[in-house]
N, C-alpha and C. Protein backbone atom coordinates (compact mmCIF):
# COMPACT_ATOMS: atom_id res chain seq x y z
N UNK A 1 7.27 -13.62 30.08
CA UNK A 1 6.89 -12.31 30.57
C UNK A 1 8.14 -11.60 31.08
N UNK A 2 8.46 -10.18 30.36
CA UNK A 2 9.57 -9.27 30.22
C UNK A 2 9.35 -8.34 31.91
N UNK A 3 9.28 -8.87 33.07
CA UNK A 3 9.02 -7.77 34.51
C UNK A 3 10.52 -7.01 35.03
N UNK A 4 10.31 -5.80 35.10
CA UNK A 4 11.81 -5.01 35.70
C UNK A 4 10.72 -4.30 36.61
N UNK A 5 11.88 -4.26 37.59
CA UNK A 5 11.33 -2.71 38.67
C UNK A 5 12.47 -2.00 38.59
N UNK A 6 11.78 -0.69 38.71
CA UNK A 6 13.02 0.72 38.87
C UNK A 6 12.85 1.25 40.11
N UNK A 7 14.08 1.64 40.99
CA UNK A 7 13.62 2.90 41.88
C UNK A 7 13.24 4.22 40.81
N UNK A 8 12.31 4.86 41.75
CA UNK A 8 12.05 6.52 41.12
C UNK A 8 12.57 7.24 41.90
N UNK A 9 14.10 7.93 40.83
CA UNK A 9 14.33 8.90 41.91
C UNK A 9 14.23 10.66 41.01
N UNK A 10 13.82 10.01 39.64
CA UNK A 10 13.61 11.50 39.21
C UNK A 10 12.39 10.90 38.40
N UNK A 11 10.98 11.95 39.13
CA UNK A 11 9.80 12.12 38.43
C UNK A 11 9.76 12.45 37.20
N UNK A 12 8.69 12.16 36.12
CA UNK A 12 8.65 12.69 34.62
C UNK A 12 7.27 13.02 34.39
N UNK A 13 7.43 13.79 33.49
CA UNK A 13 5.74 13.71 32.94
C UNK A 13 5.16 12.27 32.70
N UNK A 14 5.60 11.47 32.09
CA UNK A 14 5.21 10.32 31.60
C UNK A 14 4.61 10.03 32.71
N UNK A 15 5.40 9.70 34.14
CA UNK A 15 5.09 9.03 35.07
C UNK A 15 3.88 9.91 35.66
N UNK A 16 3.94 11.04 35.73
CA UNK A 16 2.95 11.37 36.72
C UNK A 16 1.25 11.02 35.92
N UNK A 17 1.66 11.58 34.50
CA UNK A 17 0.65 10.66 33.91
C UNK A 17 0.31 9.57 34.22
N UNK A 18 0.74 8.74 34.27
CA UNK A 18 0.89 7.49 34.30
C UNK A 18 0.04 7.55 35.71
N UNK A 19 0.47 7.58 36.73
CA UNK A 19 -0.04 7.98 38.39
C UNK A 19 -1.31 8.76 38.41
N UNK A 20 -1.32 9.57 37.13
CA UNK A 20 -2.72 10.53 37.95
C UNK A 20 -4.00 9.33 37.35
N UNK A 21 -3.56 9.07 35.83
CA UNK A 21 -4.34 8.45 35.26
C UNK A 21 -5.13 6.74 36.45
N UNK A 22 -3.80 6.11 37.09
CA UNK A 22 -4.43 5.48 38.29
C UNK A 22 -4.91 5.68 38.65
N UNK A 23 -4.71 6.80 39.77
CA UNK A 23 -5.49 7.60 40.71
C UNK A 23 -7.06 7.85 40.56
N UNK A 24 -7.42 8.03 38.93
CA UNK A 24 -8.47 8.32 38.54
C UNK A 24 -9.63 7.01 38.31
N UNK A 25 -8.86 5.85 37.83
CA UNK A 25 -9.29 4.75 37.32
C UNK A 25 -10.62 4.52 38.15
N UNK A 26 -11.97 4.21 38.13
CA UNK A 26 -12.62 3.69 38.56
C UNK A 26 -12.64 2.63 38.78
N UNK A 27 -11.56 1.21 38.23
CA UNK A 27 -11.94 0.42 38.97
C UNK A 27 -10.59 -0.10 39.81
N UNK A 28 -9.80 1.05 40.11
CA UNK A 28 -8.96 0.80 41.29
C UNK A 28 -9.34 1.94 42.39
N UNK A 29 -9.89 3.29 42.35
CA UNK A 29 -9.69 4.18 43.07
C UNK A 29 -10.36 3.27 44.61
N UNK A 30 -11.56 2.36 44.64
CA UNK A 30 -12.07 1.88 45.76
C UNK A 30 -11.05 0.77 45.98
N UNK A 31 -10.62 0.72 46.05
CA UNK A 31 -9.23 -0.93 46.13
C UNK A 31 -8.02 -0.16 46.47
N UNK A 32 -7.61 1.03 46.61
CA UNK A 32 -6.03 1.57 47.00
C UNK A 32 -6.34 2.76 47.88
N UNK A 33 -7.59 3.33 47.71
CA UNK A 33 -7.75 4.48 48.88
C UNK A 33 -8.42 4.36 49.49
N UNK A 34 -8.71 4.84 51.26
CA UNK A 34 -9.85 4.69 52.09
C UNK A 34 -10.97 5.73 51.56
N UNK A 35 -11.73 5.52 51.68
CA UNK A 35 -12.72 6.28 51.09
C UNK A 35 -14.22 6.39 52.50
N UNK A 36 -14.52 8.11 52.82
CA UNK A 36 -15.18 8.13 53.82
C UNK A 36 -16.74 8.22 53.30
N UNK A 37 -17.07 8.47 52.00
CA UNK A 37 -18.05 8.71 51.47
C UNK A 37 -18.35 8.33 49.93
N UNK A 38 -19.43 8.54 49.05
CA UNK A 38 -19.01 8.17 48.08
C UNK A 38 -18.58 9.62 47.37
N UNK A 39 -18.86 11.05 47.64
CA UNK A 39 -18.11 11.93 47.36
C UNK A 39 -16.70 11.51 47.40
N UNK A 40 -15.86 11.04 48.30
CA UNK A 40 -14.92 10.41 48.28
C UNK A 40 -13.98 9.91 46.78
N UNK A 41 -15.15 8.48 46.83
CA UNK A 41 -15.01 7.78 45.40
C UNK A 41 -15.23 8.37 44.17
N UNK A 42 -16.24 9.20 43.76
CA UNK A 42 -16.04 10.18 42.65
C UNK A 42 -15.18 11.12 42.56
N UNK A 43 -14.13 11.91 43.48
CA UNK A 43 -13.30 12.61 43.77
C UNK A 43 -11.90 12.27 42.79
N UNK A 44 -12.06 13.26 41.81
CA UNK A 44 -10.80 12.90 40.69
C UNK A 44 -9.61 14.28 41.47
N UNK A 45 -8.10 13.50 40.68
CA UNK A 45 -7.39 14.55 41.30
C UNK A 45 -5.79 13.94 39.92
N UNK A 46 -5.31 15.56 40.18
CA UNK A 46 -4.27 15.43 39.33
C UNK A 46 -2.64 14.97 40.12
N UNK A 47 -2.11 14.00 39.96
CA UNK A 47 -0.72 13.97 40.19
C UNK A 47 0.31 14.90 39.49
N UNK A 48 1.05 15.83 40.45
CA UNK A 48 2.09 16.98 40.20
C UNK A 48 3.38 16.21 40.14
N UNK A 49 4.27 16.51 39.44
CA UNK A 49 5.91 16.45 39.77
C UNK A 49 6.18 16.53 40.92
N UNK A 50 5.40 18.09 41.21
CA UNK A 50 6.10 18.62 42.74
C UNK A 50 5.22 17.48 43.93
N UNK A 51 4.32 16.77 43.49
CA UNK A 51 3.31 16.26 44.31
C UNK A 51 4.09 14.75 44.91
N UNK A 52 4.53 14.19 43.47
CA UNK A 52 5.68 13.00 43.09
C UNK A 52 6.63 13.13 44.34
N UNK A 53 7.51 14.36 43.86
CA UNK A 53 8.43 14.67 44.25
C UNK A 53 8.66 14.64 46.13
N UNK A 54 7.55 15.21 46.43
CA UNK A 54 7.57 15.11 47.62
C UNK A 54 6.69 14.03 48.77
N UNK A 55 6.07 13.00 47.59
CA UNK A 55 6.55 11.84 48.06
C UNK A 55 7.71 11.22 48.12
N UNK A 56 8.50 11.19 47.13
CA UNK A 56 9.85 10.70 47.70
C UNK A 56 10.54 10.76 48.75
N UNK A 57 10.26 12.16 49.49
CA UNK A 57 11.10 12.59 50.57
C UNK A 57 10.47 11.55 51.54
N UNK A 58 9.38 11.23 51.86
CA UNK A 58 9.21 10.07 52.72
C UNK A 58 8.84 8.56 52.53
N UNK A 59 8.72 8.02 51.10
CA UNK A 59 8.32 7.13 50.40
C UNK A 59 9.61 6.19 49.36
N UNK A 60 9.70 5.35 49.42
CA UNK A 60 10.98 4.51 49.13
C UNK A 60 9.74 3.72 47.39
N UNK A 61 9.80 4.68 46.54
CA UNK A 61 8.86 4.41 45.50
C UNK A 61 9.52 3.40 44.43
N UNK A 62 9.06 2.30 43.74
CA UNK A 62 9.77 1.66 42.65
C UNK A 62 8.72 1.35 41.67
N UNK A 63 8.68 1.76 40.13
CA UNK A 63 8.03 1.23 38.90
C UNK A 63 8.08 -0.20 38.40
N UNK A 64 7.22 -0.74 38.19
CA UNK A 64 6.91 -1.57 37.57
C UNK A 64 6.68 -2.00 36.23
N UNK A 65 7.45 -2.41 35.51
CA UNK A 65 7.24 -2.15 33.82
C UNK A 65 7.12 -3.50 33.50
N UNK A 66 6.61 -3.96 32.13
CA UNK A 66 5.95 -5.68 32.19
C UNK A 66 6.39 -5.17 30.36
N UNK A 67 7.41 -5.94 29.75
CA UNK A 67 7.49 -5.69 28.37
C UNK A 67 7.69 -4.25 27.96
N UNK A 68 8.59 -3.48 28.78
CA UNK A 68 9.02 -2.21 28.67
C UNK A 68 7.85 -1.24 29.04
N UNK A 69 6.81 -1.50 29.49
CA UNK A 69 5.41 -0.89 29.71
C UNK A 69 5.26 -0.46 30.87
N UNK A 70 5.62 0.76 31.40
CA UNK A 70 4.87 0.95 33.23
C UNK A 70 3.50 0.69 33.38
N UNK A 71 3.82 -0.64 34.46
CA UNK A 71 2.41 -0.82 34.68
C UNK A 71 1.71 -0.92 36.07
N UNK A 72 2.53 -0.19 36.86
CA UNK A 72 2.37 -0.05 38.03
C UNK A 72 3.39 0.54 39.00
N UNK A 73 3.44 0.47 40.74
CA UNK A 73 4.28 0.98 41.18
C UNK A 73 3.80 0.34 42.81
N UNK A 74 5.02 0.71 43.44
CA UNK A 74 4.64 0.42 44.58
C UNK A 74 5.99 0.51 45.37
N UNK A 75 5.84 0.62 47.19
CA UNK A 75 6.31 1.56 47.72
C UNK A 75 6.54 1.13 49.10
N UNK A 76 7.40 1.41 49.56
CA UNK A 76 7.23 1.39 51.26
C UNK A 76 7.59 2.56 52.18
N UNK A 77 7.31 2.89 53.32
CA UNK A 77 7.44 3.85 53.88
C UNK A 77 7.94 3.19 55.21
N UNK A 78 9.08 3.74 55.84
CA UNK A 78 9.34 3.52 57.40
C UNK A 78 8.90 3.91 58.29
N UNK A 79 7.76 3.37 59.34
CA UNK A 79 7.74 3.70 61.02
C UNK A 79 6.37 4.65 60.59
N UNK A 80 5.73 4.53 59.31
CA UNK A 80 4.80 5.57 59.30
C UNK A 80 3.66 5.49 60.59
N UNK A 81 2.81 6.79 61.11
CA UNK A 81 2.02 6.78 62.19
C UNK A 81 0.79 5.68 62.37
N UNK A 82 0.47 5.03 61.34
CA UNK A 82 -0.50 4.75 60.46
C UNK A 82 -0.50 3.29 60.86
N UNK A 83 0.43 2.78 61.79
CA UNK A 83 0.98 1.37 61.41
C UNK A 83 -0.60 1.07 62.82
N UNK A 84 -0.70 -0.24 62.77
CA UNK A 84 -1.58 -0.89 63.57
C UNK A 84 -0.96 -1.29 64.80
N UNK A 85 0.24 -2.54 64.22
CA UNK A 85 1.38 -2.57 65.56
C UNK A 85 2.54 -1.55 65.35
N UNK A 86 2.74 -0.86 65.83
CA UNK A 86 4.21 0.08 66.34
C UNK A 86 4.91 -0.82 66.77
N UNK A 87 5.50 -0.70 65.87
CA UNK A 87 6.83 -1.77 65.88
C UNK A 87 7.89 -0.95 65.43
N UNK A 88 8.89 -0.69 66.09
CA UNK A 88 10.22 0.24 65.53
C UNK A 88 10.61 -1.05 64.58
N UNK A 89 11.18 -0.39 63.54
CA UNK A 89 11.75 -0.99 62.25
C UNK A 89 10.63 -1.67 61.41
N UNK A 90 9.46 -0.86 61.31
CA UNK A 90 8.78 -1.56 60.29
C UNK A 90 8.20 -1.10 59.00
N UNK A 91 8.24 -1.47 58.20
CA UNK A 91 8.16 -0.77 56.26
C UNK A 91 6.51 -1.38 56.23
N UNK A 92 5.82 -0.23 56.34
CA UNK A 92 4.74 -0.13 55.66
C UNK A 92 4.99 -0.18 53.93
N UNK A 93 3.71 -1.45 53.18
CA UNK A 93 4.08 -1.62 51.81
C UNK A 93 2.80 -1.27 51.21
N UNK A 94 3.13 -0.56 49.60
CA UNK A 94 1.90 -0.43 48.84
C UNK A 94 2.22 -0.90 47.90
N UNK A 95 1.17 -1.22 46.97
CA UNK A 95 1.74 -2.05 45.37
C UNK A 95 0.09 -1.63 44.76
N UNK A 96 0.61 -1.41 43.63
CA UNK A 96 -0.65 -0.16 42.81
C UNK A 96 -0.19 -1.23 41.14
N UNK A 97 -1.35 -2.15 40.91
CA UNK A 97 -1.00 -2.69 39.50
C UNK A 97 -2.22 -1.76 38.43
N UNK A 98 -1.58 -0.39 37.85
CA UNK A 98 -2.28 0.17 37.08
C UNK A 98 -2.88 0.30 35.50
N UNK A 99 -2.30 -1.01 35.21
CA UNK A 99 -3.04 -1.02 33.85
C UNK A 99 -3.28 -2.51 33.93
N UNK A 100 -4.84 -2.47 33.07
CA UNK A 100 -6.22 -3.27 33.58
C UNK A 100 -5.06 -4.57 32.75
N UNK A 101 -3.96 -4.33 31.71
CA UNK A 101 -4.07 -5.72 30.67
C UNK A 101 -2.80 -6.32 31.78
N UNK A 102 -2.32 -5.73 32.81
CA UNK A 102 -1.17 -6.67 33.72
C UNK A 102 -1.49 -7.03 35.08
N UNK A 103 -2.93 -6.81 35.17
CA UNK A 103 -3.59 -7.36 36.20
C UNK A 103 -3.93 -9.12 36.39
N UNK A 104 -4.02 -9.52 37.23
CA UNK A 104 -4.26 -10.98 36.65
C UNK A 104 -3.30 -12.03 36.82
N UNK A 105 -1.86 -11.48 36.56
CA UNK A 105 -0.85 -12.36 35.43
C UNK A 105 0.42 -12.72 36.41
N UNK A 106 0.25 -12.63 37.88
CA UNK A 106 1.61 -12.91 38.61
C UNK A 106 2.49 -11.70 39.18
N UNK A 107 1.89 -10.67 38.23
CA UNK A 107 3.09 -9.45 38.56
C UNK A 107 2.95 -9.01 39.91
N UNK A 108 2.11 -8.93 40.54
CA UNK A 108 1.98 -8.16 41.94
C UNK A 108 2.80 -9.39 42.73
N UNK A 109 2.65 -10.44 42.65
CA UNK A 109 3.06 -11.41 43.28
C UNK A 109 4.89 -11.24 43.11
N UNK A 110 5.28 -10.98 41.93
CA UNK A 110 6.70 -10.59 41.89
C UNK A 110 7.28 -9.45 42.03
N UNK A 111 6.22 -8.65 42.61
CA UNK A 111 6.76 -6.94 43.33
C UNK A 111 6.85 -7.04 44.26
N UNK A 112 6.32 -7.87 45.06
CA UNK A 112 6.10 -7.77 46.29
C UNK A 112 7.29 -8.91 46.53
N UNK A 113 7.48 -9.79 46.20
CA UNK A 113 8.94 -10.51 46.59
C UNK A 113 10.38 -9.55 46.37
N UNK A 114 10.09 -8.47 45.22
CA UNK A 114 11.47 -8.28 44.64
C UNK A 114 11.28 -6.85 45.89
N UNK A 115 10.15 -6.46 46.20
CA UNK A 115 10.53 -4.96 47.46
C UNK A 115 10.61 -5.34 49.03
N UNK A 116 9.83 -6.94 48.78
CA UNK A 116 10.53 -7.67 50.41
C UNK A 116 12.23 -7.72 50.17
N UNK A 117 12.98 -8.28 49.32
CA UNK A 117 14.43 -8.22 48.90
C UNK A 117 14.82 -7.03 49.48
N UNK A 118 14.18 -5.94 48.42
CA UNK A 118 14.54 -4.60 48.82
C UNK A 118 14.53 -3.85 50.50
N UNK A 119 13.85 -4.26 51.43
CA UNK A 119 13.52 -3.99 52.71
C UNK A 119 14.51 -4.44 53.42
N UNK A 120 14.38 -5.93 52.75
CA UNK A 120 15.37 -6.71 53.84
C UNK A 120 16.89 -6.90 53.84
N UNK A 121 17.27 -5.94 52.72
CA UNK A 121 18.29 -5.27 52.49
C UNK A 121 18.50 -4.01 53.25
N UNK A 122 17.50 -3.44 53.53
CA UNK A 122 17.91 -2.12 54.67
C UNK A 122 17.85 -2.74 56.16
N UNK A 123 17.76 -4.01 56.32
CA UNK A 123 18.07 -4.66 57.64
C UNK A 123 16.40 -4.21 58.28
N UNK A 124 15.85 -4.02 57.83
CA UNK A 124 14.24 -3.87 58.35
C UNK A 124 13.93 -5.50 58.53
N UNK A 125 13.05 -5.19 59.53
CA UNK A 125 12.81 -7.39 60.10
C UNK A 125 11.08 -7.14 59.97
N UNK A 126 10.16 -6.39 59.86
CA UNK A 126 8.67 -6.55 60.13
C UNK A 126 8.59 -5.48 58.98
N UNK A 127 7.58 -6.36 57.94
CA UNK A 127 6.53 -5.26 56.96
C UNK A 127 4.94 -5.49 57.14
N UNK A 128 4.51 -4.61 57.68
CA UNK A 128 3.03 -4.36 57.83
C UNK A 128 2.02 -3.57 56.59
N UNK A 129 1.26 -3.84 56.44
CA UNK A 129 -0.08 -3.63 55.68
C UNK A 129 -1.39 -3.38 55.59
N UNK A 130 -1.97 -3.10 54.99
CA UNK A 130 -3.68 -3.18 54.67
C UNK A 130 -4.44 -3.20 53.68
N UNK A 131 -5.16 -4.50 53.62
CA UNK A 131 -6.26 -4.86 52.45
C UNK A 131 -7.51 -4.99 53.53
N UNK A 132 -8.33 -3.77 52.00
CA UNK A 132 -9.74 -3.48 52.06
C UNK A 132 -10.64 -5.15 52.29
N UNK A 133 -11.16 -5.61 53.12
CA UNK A 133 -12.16 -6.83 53.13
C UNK A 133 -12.94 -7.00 52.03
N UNK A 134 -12.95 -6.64 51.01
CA UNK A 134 -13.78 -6.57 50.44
C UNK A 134 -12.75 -7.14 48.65
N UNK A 135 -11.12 -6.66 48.95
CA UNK A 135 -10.73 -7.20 48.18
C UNK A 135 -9.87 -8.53 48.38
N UNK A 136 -10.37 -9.80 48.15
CA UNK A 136 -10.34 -11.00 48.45
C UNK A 136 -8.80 -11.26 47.32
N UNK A 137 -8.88 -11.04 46.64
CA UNK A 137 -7.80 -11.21 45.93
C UNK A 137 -6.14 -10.84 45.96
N UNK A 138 -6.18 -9.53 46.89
CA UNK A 138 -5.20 -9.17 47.28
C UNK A 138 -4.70 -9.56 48.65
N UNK A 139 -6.01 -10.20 48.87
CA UNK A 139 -5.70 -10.97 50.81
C UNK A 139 -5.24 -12.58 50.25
N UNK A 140 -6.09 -12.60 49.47
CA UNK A 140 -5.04 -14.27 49.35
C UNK A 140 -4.12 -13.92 48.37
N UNK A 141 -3.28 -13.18 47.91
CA UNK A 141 -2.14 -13.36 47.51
C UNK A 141 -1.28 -12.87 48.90
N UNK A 142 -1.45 -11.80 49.40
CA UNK A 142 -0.80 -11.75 50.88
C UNK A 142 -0.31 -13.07 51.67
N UNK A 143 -1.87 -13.64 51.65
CA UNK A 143 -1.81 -14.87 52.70
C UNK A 143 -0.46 -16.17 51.79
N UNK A 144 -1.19 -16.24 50.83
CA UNK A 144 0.40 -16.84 50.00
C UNK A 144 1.37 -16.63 49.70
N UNK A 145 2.03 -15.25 50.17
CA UNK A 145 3.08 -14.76 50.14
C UNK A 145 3.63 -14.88 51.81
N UNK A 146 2.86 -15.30 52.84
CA UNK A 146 2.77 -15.42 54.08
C UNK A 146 2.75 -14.44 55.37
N UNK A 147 1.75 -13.02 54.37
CA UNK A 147 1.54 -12.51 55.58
C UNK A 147 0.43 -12.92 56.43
N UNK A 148 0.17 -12.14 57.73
CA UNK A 148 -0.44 -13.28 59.14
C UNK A 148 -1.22 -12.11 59.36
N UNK A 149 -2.64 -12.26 59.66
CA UNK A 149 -3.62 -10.94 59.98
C UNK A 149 -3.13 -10.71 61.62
N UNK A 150 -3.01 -9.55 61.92
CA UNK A 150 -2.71 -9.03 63.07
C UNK A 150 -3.75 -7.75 63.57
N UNK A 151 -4.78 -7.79 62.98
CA UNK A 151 -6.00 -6.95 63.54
C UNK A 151 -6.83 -6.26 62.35
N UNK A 152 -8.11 -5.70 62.62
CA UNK A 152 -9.26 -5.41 61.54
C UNK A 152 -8.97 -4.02 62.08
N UNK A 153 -9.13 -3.00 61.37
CA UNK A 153 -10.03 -1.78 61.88
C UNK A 153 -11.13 -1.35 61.29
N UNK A 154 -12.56 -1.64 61.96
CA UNK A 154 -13.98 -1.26 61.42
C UNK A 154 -14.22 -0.36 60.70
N UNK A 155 -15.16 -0.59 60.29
CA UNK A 155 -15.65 0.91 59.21
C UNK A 155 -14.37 1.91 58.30
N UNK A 156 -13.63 1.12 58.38
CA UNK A 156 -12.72 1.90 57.38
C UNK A 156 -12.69 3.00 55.99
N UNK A 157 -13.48 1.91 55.01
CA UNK A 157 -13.62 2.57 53.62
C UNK A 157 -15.20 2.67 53.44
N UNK A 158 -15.68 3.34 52.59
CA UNK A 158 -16.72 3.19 52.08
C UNK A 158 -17.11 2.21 50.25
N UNK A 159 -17.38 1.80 50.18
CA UNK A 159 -17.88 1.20 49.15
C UNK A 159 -19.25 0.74 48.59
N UNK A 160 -19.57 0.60 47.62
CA UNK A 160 -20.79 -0.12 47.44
C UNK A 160 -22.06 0.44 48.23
N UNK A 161 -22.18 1.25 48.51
CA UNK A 161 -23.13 1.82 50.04
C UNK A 161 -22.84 1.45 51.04
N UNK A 162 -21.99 0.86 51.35
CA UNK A 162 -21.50 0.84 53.21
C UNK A 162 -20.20 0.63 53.15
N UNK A 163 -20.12 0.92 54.56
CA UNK A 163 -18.49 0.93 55.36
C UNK A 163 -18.03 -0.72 55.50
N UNK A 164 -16.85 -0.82 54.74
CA UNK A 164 -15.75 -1.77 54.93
C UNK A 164 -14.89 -1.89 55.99
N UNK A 165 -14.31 -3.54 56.76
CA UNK A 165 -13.20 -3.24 57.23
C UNK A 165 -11.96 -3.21 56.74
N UNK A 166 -11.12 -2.84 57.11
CA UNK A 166 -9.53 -2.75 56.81
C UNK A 166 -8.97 -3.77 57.66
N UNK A 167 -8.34 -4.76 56.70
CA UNK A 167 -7.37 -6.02 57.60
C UNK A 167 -5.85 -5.78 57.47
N UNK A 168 -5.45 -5.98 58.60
CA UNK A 168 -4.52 -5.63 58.80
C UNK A 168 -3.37 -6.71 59.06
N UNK A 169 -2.36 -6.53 58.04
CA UNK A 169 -1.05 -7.96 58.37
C UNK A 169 0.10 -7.76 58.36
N UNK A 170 1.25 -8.87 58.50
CA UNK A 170 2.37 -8.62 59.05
C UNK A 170 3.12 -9.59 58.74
N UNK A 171 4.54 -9.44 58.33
CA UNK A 171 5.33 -10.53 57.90
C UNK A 171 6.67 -10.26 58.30
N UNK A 172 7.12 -11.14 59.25
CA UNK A 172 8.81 -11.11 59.66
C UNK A 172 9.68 -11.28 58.36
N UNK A 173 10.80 -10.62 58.38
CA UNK A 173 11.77 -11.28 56.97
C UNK A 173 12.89 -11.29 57.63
C-alpha cells in the first residue's frame, strides 16, 4: 500500500471537490460533524476555494493520497476555544478518511502517527480530541494509538433519533 500525505497550502478545484463531495457523504456526515437535529444531518453544503482557503489561515491541513488517490485529509488546529482541557500548547486533531474503498485498511492509523510527527515537531507536548460514542471504531483506534479519555460532553450530536455523547481524549508526545 502506496500512503503519502501533503501539506495544503494551495487549494484546487479537484480538492474542494474532493471535500465538498465528503462533506456530503451520508455515511460520514454523522461521524465528523456535531449534528443538533436531523435537519442538521440532511443539510448538504458546497466547499469554496475561498471557504478552503480560509481555513488555512487557522487550520494546519494535510491530504491523504493511498496509490496516488486523495483519499482523505486531516488537520490540526492550535489552542482552539473548543478544547475540553485548556491547556496552552495544545493541537486539536481531525482526520476525515473520505473514500468508502480506503476505509478499513490502516490508513487513518498512519495519519495520525505521521501528523503526531508533524505536531511534535512544532514542539507542541498535548493533542486533544473528540469521538462521537457512538463511533466505536475510531475510539479504539485512538485508544491504540494511546490516547486517554479525559471527559464526555452529553448530548452532543444527534443521530439515529437521539442525542449522543462526545468523548473526549488526550495524548502527551
Amino acid at each position: 500500500m502506496n500512503i503519502k500525505f501533503a501539506k495544503l497550502v494551495a487549494p484546487s478545484a479537484e480538492i474542494t471537490e474532493s471535500f465538498t463531495k465528503w462533506e456530503n457523504d451520508p455515511a460520514l456526515i454523522y461521524l465528523m460533524r456535531p449534528n443538533q437535529t436531523q435537519a442538521d444531518l440532511d443539510r448538504r453544503s458546497v466547499i469554496t476555494l475561498e471557504e478552503l482557503q480560509k481555513r488555512l489561515e487557522h487550520d494546519s491541513i494535510y491530504l491523504i493520497y493511498s496509490e496516488g488517490q486523495l483519499v482523505g485529509e486531516m488537520d490540526y488546529q492550535m489552542n482552539p476555544t473548543h478544547l475540553y482541557k485548556q491547556e496552552v500548547n495544545t493541537a486539536w486533531l481531525g482526520i476525515k478518511i473520505g473514500e468508502e474503498s480506503a476505509r478499513g485498511k490502516g490508513i487513518g492509523f498512519l495519519a495520525i502517527q505521521f501528523l503526531e510527527r508533524v505536531i511534535k515537531l512544532q514542539n507542541v507536548k498535548r493533542i486533544e480530541l473528540g469521538v462521537f460514542e457512538f463511533n466505536t471504531n475510531a475510539h479504539k483506534l485512538y485508544q491504540k494509538l494511546g490516547y486517554q479519555e479525559i471527559g464526555r460532553i452529553p448530548n452532543f450530536t444527534f443521530w439515529q433519533g437521539k442525542m449522543w455523547t462526545d468523548i473526549r481524549l488526550e495524548k502527551y508526545i
